[in-house]
PDB file of N, CA and C in Angstrom:
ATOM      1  N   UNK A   1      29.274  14.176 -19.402  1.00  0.00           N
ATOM      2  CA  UNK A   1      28.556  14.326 -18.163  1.00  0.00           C
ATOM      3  C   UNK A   1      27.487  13.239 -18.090  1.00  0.00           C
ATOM      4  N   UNK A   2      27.390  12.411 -17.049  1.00  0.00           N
ATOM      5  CA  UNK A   2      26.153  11.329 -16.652  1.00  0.00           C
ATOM      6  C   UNK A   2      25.402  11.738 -15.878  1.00  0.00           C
ATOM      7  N   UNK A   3      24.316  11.537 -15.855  1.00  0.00           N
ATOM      8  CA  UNK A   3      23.091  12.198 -15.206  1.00  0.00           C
ATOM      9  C   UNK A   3      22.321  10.668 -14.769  1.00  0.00           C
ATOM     10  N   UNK A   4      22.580  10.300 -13.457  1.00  0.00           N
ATOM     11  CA  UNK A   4      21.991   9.093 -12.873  1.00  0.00           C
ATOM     12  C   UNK A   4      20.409   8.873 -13.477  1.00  0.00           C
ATOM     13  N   UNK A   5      19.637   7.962 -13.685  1.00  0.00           N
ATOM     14  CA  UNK A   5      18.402   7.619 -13.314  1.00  0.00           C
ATOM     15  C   UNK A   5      17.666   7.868 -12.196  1.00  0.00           C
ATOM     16  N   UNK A   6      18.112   7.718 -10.865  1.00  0.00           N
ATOM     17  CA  UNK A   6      17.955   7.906  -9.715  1.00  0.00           C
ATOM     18  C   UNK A   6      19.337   8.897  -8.753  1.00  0.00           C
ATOM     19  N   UNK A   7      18.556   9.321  -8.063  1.00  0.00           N
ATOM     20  CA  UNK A   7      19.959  10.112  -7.643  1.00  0.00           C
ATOM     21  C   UNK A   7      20.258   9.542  -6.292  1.00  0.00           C
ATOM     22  N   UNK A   8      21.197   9.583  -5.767  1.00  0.00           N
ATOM     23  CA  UNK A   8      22.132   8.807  -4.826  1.00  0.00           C
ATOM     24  C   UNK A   8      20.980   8.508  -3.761  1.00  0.00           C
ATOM     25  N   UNK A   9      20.667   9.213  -2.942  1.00  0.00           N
ATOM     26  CA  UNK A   9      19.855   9.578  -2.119  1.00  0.00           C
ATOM     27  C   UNK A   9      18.747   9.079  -2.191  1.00  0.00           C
ATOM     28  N   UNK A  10      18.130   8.041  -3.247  1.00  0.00           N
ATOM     29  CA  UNK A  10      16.702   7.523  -3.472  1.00  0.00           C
ATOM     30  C   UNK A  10      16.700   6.395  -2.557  1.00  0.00           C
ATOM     31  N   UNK A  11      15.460   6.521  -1.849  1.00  0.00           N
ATOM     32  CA  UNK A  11      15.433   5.112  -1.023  1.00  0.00           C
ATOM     33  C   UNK A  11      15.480   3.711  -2.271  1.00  0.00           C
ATOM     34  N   UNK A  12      16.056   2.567  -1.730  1.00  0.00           N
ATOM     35  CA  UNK A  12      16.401   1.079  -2.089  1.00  0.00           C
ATOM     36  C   UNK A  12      14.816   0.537  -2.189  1.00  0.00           C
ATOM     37  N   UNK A  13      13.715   1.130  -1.145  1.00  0.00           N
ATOM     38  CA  UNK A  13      12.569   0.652  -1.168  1.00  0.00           C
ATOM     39  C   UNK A  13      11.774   1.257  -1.516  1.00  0.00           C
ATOM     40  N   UNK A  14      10.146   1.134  -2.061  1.00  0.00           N
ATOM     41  CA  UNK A  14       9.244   2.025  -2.049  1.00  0.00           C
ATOM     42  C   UNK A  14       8.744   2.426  -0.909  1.00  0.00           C
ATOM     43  N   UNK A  15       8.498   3.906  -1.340  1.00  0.00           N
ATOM     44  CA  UNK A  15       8.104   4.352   0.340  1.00  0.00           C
ATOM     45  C   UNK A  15       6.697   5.192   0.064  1.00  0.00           C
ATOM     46  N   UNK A  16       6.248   5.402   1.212  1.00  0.00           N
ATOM     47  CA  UNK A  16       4.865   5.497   0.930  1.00  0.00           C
ATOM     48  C   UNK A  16       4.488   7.211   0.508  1.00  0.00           C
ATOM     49  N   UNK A  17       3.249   7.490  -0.100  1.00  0.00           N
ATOM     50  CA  UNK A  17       2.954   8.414  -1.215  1.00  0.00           C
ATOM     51  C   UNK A  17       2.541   9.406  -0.183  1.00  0.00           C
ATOM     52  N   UNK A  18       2.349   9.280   1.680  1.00  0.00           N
ATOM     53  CA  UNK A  18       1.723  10.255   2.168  1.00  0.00           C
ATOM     54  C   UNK A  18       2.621  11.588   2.667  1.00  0.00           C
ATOM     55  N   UNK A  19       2.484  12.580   2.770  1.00  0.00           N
ATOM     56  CA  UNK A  19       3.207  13.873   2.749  1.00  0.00           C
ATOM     57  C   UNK A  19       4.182  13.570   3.454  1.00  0.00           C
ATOM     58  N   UNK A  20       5.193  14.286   3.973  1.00  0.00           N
ATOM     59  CA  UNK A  20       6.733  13.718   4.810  1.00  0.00           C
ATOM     60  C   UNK A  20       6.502  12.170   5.346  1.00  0.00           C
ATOM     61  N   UNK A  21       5.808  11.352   4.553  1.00  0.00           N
ATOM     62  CA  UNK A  21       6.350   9.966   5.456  1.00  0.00           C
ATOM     63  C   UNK A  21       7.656   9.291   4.979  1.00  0.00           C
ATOM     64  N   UNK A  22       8.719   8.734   4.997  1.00  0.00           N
ATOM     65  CA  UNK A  22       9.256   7.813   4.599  1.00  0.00           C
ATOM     66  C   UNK A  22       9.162   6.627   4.855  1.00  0.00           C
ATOM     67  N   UNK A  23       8.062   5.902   5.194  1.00  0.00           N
ATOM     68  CA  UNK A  23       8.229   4.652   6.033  1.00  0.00           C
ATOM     69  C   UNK A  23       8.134   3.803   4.219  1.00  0.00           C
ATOM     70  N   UNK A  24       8.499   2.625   4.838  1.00  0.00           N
ATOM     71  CA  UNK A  24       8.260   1.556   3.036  1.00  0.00           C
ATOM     72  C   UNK A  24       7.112   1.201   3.333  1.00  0.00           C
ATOM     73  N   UNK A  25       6.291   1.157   1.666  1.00  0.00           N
ATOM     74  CA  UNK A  25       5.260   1.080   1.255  1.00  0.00           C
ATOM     75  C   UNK A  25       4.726  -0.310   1.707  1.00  0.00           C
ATOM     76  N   UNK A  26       3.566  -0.880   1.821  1.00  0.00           N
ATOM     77  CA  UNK A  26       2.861  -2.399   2.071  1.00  0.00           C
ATOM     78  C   UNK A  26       1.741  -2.398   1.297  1.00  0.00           C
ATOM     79  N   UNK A  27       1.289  -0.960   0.401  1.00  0.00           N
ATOM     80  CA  UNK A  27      -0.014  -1.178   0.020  1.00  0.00           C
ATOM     81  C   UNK A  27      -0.192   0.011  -1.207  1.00  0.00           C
ATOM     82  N   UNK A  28      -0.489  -0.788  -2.715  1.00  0.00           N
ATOM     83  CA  UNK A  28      -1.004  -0.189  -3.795  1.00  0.00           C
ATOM     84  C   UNK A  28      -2.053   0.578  -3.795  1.00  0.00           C
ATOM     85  N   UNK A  29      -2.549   1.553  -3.800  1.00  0.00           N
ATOM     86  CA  UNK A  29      -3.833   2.275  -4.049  1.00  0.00           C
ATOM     87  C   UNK A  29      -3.997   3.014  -5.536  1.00  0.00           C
ATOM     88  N   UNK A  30      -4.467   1.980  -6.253  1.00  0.00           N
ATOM     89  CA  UNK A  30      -4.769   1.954  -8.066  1.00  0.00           C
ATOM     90  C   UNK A  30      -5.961   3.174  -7.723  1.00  0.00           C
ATOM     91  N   UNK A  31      -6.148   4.009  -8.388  1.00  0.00           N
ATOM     92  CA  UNK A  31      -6.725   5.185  -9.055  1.00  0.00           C
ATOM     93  C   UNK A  31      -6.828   5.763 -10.650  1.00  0.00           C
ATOM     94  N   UNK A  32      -7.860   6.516 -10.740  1.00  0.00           N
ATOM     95  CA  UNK A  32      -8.131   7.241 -12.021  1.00  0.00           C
ATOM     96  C   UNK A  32      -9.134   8.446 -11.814  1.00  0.00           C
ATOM     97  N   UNK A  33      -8.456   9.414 -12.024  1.00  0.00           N
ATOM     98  CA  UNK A  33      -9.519  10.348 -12.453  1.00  0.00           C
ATOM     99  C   UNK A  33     -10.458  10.506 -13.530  1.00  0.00           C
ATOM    100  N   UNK A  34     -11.497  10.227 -13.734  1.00  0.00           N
ATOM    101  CA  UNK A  34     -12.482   9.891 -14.256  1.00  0.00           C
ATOM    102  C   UNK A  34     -12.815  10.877 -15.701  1.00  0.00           C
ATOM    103  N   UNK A  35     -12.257  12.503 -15.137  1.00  0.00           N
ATOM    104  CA  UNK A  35     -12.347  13.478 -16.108  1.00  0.00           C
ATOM    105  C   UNK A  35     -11.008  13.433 -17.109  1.00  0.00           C
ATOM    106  N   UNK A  36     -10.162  13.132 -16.687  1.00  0.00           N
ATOM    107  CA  UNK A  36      -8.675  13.028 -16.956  1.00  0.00           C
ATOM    108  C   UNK A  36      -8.249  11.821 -18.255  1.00  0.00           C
ATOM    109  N   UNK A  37      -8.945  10.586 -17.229  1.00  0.00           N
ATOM    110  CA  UNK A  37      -8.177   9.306 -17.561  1.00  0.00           C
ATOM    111  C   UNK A  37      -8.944   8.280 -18.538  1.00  0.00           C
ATOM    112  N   UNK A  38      -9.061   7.816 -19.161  1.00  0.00           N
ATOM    113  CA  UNK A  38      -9.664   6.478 -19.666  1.00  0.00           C
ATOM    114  C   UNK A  38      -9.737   5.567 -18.691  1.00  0.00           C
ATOM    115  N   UNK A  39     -11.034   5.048 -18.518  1.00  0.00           N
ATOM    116  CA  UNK A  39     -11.430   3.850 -18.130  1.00  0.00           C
ATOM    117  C   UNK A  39     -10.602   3.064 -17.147  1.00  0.00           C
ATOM    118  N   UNK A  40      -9.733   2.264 -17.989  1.00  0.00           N
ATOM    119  CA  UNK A  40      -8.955   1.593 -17.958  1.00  0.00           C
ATOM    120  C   UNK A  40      -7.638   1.955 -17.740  1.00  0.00           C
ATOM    121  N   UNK A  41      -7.510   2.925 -17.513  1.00  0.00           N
ATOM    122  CA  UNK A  41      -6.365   3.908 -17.043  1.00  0.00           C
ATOM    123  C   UNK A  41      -5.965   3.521 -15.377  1.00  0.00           C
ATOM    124  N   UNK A  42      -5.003   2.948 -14.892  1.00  0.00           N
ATOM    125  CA  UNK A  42      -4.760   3.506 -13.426  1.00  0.00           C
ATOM    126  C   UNK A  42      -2.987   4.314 -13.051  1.00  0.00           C
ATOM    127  N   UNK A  43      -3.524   4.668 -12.251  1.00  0.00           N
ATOM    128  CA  UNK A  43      -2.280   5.908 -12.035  1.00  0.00           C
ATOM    129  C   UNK A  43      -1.799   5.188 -10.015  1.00  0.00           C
ATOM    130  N   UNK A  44      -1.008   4.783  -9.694  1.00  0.00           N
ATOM    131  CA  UNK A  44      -0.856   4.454  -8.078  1.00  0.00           C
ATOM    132  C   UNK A  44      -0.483   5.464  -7.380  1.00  0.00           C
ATOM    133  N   UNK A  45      -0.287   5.135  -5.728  1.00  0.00           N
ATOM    134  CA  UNK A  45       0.078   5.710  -4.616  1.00  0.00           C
ATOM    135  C   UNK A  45       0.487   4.592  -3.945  1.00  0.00           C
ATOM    136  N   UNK A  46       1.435   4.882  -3.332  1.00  0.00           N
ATOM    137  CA  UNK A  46       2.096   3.567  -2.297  1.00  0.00           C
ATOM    138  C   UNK A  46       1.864   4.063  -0.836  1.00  0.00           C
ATOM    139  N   UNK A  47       1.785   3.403   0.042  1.00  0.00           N
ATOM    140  CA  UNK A  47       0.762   3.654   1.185  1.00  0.00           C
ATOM    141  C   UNK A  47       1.585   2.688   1.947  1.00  0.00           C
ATOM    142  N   UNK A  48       2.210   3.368   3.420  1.00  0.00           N
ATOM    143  CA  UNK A  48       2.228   2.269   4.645  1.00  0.00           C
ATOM    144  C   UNK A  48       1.145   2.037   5.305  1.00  0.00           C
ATOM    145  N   UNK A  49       1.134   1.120   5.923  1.00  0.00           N
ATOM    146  CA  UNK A  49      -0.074   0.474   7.138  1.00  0.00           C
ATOM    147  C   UNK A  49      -0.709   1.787   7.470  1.00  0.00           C
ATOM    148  N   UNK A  50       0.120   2.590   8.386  1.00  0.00           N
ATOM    149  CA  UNK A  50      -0.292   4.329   8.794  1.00  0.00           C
ATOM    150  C   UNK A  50      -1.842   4.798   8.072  1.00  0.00           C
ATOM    151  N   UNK A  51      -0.832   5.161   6.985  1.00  0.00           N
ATOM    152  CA  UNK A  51      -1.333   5.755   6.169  1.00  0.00           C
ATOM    153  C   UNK A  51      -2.371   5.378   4.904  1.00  0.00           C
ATOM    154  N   UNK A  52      -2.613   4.341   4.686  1.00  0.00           N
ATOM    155  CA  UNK A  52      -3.845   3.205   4.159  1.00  0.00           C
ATOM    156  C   UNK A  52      -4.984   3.751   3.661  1.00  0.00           C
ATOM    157  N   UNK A  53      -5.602   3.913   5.552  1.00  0.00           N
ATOM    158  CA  UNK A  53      -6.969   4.427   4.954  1.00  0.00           C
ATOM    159  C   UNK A  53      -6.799   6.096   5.068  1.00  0.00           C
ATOM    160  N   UNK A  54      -6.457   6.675   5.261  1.00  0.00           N
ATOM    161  CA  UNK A  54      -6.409   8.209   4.860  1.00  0.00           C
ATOM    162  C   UNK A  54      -6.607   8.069   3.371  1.00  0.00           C
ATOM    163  N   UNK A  55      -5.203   7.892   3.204  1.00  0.00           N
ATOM    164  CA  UNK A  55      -4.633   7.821   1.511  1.00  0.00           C
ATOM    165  C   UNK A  55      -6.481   7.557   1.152  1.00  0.00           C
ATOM    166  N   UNK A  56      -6.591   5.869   1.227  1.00  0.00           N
ATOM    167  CA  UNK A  56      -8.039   5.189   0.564  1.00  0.00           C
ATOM    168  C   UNK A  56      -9.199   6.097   0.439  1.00  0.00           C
ATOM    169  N   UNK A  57      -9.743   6.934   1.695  1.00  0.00           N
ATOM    170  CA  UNK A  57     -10.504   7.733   1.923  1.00  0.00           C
ATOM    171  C   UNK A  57     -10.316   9.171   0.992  1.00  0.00           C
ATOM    172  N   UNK A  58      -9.243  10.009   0.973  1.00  0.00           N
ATOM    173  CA  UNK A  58      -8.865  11.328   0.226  1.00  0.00           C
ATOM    174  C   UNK A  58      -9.607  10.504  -1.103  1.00  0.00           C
ATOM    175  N   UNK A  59      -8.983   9.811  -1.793  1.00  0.00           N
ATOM    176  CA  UNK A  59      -9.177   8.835  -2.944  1.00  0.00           C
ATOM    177  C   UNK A  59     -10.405   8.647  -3.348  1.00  0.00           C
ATOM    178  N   UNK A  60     -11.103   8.232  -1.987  1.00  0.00           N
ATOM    179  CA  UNK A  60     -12.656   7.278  -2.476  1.00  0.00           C
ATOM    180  C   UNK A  60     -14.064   8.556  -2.201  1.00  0.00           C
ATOM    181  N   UNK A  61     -13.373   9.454  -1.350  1.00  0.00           N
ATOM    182  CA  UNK A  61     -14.312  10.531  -1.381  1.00  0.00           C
ATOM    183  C   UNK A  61     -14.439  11.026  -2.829  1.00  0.00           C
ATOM    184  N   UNK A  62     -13.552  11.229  -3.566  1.00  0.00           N
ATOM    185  CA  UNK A  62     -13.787  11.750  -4.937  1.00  0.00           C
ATOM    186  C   UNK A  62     -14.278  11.002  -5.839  1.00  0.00           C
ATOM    187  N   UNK A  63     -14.105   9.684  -5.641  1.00  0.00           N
ATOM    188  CA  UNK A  63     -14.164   8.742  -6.451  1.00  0.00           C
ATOM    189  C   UNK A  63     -13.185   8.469  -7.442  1.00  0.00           C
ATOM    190  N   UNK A  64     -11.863   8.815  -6.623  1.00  0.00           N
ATOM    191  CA  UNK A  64     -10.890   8.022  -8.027  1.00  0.00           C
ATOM    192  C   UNK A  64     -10.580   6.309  -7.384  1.00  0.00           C
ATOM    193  N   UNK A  65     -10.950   6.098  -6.573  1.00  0.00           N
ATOM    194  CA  UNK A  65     -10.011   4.725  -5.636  1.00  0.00           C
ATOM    195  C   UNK A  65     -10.755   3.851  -6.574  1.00  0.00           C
ATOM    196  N   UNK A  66      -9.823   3.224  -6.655  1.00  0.00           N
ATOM    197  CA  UNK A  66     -10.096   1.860  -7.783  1.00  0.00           C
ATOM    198  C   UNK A  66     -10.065   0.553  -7.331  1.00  0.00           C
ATOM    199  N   UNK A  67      -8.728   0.547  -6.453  1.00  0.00           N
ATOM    200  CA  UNK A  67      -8.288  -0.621  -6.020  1.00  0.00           C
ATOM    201  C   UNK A  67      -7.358  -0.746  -4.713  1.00  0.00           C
ATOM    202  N   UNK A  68      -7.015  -1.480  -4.054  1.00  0.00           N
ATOM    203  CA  UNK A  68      -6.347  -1.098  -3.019  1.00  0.00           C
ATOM    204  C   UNK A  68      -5.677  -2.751  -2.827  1.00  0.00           C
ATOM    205  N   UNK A  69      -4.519  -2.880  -2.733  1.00  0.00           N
ATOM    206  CA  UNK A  69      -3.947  -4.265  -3.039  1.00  0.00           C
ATOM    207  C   UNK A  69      -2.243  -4.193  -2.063  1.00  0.00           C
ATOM    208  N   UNK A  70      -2.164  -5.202  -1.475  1.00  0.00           N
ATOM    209  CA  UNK A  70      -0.966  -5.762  -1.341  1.00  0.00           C
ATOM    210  C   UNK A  70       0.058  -5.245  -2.316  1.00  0.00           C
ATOM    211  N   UNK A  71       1.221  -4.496  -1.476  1.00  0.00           N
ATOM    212  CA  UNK A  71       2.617  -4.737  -2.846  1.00  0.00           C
ATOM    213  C   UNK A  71       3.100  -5.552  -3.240  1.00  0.00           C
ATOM    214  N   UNK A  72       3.217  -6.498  -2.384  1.00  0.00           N
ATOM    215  CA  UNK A  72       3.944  -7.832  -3.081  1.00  0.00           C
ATOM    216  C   UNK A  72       3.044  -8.494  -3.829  1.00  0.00           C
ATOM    217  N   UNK A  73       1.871  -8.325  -3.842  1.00  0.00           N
ATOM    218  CA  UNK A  73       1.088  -8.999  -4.831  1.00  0.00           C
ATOM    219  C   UNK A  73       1.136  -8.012  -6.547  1.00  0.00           C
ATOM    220  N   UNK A  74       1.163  -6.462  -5.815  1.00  0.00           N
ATOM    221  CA  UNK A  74       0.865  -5.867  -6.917  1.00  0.00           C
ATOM    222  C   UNK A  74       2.445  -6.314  -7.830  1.00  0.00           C
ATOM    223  N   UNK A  75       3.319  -6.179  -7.319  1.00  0.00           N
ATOM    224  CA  UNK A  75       4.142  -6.372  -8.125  1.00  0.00           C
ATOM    225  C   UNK A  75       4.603  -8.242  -8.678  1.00  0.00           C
ATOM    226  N   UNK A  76       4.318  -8.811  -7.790  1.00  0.00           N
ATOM    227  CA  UNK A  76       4.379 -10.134  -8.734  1.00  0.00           C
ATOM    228  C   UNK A  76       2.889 -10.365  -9.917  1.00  0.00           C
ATOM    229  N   UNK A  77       2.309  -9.463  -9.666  1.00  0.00           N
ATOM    230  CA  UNK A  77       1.428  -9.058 -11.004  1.00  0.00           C
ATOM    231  C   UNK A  77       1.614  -8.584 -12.115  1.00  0.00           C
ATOM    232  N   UNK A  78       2.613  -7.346 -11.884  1.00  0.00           N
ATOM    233  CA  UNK A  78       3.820  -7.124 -13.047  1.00  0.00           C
ATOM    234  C   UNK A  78       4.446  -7.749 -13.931  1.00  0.00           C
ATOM    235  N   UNK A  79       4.951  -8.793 -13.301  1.00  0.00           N
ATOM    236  CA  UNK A  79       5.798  -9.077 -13.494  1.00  0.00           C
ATOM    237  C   UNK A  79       5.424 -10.159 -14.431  1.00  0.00           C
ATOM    238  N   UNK A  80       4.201 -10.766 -14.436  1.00  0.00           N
ATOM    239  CA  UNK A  80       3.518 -11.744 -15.745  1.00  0.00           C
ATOM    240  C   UNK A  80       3.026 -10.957 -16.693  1.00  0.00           C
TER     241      UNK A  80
END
C-alpha cells in the first residue's frame, strides 16, 4: 500500500493561510510565539494581497509578527 506525500487534491500552488480562502499566496508572514518558541525560531503563514493585513494585524496584536516578506523573495532565500 502507498500512501502519497500529498494527496491528489493539493493545490500545485501555495495558497493563502486565511480561513476558506484558496486564492495563491504573494506574501510570507514569519512569526513566533514568544512563550512557545526560541528566539530565533520562525513558524509562517502564507497570505494573498486580501488577506495581508488582517493575517499581519491578528499576528502583530499579540506580538508574534516578525516579518512580512514577498514569496518569491522568501523562497529564493531558501534556496541559498
Amino acid at each position: 500500500m502507498t500512501f502519497p506525500f500529498f494527496p491528489d487534491d493539493s493545490p500545485s500552488t501555495p495558497q493563502c493561510s486565511a480561513k476558506a480562502c484558496r486564492a495563491d499566496a504573494e506574501w510570507v508572514l514569519a512569526w513566533n510565539n514568544p512563550k512557545l518558541h526560541t528566539p530565533e525560531r520562525r513558524k509562517t503563514w502564507l497570505a494573498c494581497e486580501d488577506h495581508r493585513e488582517h493575517l499581519s494585524k491578528f499576528l502583530g496584536v499579540r506580538g508574534f509578527l516578525k516579518d512580512v516578506v514577498p514569496l518569491a523573495e522568501w523562497e529564493s532565500d531558501e534556496v541559498r
